[in-house]
Protein backbone atom coordinates (compact mmCIF):
# COMPACT_ATOMS: atom_id res chain seq x y z
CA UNK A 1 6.10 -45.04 2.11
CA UNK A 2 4.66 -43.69 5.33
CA UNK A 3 3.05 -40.11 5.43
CA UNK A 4 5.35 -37.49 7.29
CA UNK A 5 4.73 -37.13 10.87
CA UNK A 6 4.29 -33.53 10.65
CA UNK A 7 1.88 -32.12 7.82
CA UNK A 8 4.19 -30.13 5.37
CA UNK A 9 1.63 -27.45 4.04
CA UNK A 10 -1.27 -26.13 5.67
CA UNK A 11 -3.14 -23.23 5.29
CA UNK A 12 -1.97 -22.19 8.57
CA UNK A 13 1.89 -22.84 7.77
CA UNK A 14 1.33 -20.56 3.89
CA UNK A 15 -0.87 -17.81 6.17
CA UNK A 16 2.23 -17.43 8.21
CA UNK A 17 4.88 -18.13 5.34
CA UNK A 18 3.02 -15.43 3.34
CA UNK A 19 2.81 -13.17 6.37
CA UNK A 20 6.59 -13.51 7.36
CA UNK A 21 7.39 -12.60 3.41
CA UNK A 22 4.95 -9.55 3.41
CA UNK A 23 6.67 -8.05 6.27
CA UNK A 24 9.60 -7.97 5.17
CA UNK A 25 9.14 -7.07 1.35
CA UNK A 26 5.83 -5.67 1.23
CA UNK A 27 4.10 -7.77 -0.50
CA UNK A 28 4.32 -11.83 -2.19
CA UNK A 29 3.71 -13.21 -4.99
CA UNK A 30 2.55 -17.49 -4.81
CA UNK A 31 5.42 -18.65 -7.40
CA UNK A 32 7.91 -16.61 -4.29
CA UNK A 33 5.92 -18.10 -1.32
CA UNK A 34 6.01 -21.70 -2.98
CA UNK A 35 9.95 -21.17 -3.39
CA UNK A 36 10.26 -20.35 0.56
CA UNK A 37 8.02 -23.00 0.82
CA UNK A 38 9.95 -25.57 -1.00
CA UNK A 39 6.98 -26.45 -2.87
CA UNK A 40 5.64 -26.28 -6.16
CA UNK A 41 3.24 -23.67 -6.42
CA UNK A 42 -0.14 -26.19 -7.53
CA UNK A 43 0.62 -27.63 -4.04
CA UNK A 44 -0.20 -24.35 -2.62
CA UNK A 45 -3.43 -24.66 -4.46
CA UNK A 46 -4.44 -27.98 -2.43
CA UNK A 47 -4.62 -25.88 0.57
CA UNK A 48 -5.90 -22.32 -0.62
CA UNK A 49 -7.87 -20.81 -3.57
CA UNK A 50 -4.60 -18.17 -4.52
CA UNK A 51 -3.32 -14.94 -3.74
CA UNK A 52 -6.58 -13.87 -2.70
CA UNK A 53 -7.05 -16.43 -0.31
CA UNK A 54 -3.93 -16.46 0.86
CA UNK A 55 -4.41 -12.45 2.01
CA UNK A 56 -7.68 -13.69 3.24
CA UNK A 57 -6.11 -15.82 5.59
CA UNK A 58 -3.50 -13.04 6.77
CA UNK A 59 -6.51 -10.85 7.44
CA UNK A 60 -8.26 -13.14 9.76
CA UNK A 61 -5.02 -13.99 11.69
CA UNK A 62 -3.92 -10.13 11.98
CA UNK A 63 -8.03 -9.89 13.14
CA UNK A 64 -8.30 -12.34 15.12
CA UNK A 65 -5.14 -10.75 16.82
CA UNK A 66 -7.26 -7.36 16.81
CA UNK A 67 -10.48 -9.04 18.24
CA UNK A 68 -11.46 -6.74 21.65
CA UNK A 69 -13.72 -8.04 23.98
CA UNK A 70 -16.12 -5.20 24.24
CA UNK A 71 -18.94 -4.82 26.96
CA UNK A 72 -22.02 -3.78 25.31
CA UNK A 73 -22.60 -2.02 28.59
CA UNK A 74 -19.73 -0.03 28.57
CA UNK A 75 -19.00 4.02 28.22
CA UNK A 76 -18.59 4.72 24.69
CA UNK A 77 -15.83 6.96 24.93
CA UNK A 78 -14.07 3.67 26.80
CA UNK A 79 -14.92 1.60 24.24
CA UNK A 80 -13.19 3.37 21.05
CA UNK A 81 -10.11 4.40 23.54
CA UNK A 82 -9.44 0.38 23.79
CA UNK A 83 -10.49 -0.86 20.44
CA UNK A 84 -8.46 2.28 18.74
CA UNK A 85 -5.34 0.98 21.16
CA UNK A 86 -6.00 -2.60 20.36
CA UNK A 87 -5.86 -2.28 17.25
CA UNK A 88 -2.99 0.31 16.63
CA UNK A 89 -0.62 -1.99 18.71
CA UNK A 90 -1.61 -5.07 16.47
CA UNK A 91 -1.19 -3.02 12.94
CA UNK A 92 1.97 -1.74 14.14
CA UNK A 93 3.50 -5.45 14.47
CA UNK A 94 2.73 -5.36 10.57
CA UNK A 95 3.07 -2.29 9.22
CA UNK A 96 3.81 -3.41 5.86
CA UNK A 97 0.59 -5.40 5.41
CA UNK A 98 -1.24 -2.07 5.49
CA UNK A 99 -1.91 -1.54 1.76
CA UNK A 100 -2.06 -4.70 1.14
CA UNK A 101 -5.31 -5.65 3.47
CA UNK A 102 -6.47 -1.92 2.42
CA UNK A 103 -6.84 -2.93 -1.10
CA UNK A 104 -8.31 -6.40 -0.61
CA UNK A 105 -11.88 -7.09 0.07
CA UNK A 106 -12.52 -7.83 3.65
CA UNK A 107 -14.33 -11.53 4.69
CA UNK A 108 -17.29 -9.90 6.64
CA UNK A 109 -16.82 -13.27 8.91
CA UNK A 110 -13.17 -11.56 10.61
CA UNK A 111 -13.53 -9.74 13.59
CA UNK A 112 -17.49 -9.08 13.23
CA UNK A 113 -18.02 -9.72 17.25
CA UNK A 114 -15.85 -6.45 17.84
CA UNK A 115 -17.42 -4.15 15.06
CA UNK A 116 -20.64 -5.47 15.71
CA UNK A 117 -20.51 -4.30 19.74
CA UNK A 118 -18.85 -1.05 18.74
CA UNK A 119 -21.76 -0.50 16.56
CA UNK A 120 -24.03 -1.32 19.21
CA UNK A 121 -22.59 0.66 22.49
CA UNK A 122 -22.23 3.68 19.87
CA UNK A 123 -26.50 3.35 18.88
CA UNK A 124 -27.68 2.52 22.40
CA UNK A 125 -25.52 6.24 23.19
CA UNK A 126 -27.66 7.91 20.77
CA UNK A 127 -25.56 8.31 17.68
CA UNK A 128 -27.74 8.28 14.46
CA UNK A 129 -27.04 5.01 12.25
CA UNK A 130 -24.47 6.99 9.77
CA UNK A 131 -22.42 8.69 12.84
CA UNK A 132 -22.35 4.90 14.28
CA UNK A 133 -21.03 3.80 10.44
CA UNK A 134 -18.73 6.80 9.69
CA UNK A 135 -17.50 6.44 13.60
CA UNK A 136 -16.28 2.85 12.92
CA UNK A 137 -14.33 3.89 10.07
CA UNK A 138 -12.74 6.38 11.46
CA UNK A 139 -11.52 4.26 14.03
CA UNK A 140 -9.50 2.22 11.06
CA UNK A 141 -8.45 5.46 9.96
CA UNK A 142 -6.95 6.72 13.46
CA UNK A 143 -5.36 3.50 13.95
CA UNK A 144 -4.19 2.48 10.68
CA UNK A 145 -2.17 6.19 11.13
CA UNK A 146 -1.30 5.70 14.63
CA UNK A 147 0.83 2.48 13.39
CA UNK A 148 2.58 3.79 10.51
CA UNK A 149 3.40 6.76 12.95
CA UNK A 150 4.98 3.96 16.24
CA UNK A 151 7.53 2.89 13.36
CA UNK A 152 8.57 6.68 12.35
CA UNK A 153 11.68 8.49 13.92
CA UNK A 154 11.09 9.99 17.32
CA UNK A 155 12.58 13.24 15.94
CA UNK A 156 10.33 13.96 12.37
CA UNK A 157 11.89 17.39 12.00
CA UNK A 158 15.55 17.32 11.86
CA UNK A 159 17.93 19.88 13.12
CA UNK A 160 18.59 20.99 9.69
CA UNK A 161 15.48 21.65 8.85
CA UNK A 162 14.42 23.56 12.06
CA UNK A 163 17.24 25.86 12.15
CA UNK A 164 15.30 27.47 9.07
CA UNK A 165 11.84 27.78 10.95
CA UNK A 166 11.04 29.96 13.96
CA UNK A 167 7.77 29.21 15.35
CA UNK A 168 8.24 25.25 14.95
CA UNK A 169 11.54 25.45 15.88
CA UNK A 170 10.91 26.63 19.57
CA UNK A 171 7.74 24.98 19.58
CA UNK A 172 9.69 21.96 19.26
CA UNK A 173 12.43 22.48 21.79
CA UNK A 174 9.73 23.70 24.43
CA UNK A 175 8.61 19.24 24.60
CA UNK A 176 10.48 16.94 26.19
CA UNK A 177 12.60 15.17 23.80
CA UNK A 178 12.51 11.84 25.61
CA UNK A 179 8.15 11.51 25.59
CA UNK A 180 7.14 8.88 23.10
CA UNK A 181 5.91 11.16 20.73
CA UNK A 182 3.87 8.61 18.78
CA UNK A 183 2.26 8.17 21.66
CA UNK A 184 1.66 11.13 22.97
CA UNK A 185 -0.17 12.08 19.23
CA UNK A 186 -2.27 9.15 19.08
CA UNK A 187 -3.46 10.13 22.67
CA UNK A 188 -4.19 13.26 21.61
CA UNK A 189 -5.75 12.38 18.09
CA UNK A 190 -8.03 9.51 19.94
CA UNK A 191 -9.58 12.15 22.46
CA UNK A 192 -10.24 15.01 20.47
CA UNK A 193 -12.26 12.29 18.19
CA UNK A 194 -14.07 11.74 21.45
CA UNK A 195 -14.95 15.67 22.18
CA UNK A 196 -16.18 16.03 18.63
CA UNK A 197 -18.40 13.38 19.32
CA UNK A 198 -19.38 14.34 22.25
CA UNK A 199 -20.52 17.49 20.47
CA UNK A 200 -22.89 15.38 18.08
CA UNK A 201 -24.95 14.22 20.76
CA UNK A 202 -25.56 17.20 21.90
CA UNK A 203 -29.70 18.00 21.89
CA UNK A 204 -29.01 21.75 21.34
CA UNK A 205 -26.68 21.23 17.80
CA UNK A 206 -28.25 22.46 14.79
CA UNK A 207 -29.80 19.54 12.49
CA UNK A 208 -27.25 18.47 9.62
């Protein structure tokens, strides 16, 4: 019998099976990605180690998708604006796969060019090794926020609920209602980051 012209599993063709499932449910299970799959679920198993692997392989396509060139050279205030962009629009394609990649141990092979560059434009600047750690994990933090937050209504507080509130309530008419307000609060969230770390560097802040 000859072979198929085109392969029928690969680990590229489960990563974006699994991926397509995940984004709509929430999560996948291999007996349900083998049923979309019209496979068994031991075929699965020729191609990938299980679940585990199978996120594996999500993570590196969603980080390869998140990989940021980033000049070494570069102004570090620059270089967390457009990795914390970066990677809030990629997250945001996939909001559901959040938890899931949150709660899975990362391959320290995905997307090390990026975090190793941030880590070294942030040292060269002067930040002591931990600020340069807890700096890079805030970034996930900002970002991984900043996504959930592009798929929420534009209007969070509604009418109902301000008509019972003073202070919000004309806080909230006095912005224009047609400014992406997602965007708009990641701005604002990504450069106050900056100015407190901006503060850190400074030579005349108290030790500690």
């Amino acid at each position: 019998m000859a072979r198929p012209s085109k392969a029928i599993l690969s680990p590229e063709i489960i990563a974006a099976a699994a991926l397509e499932m995940t984004s709509e449910t929430g999560d996948f299970t291999v007996p349900e990605l083998a049923k979309r799959l019209n496979v068994r679920p031991s075929s699965l198993y020729n191609h990938v180690s299980g679940r585990a692997g199978i996120i594996e392989l999500i993570r590196r396509q969603l980080h390869e998708a998140m990989a940021v060139r980033v000049d070494v050279n570069a102004d570090w205030p620059d270089v967390i604006r457009l990795v914390a962009s970066a990677h809030r629009a990629s997250m945001a394609k996939h909001p559901w796969l959040i938890p899931l990649l949150a709660t899975s141990p990362a391959d320290l092979d995905t997307s090390i060019t990026t975090v190793e560059n941030v880590a070294t434009v942030l040292s060269k600047a002067g930040f002591t090794d931990r600020d340069v750690l807890m700096t890079i994990a805030m970034i996930d933090i900002i970002t991984i926020g900043g996504s959930l937050d592009l798929v929420s209504p534009q209007d969070i507080y509604p009418a109902e609920v301000l008509a019972q509130t003073t202070t919000l309530a004309r806080i909230t008419r006095s912005l224009p209602s047609d400014a992406p307000r997602a965007d708009a609060v990641f701005e604002f969230t990504v450069e106050l980051v900056i100015e407190a770390l901006k503060a850190r560097l400074d030579p005349s802040r108290p030790p500690g």
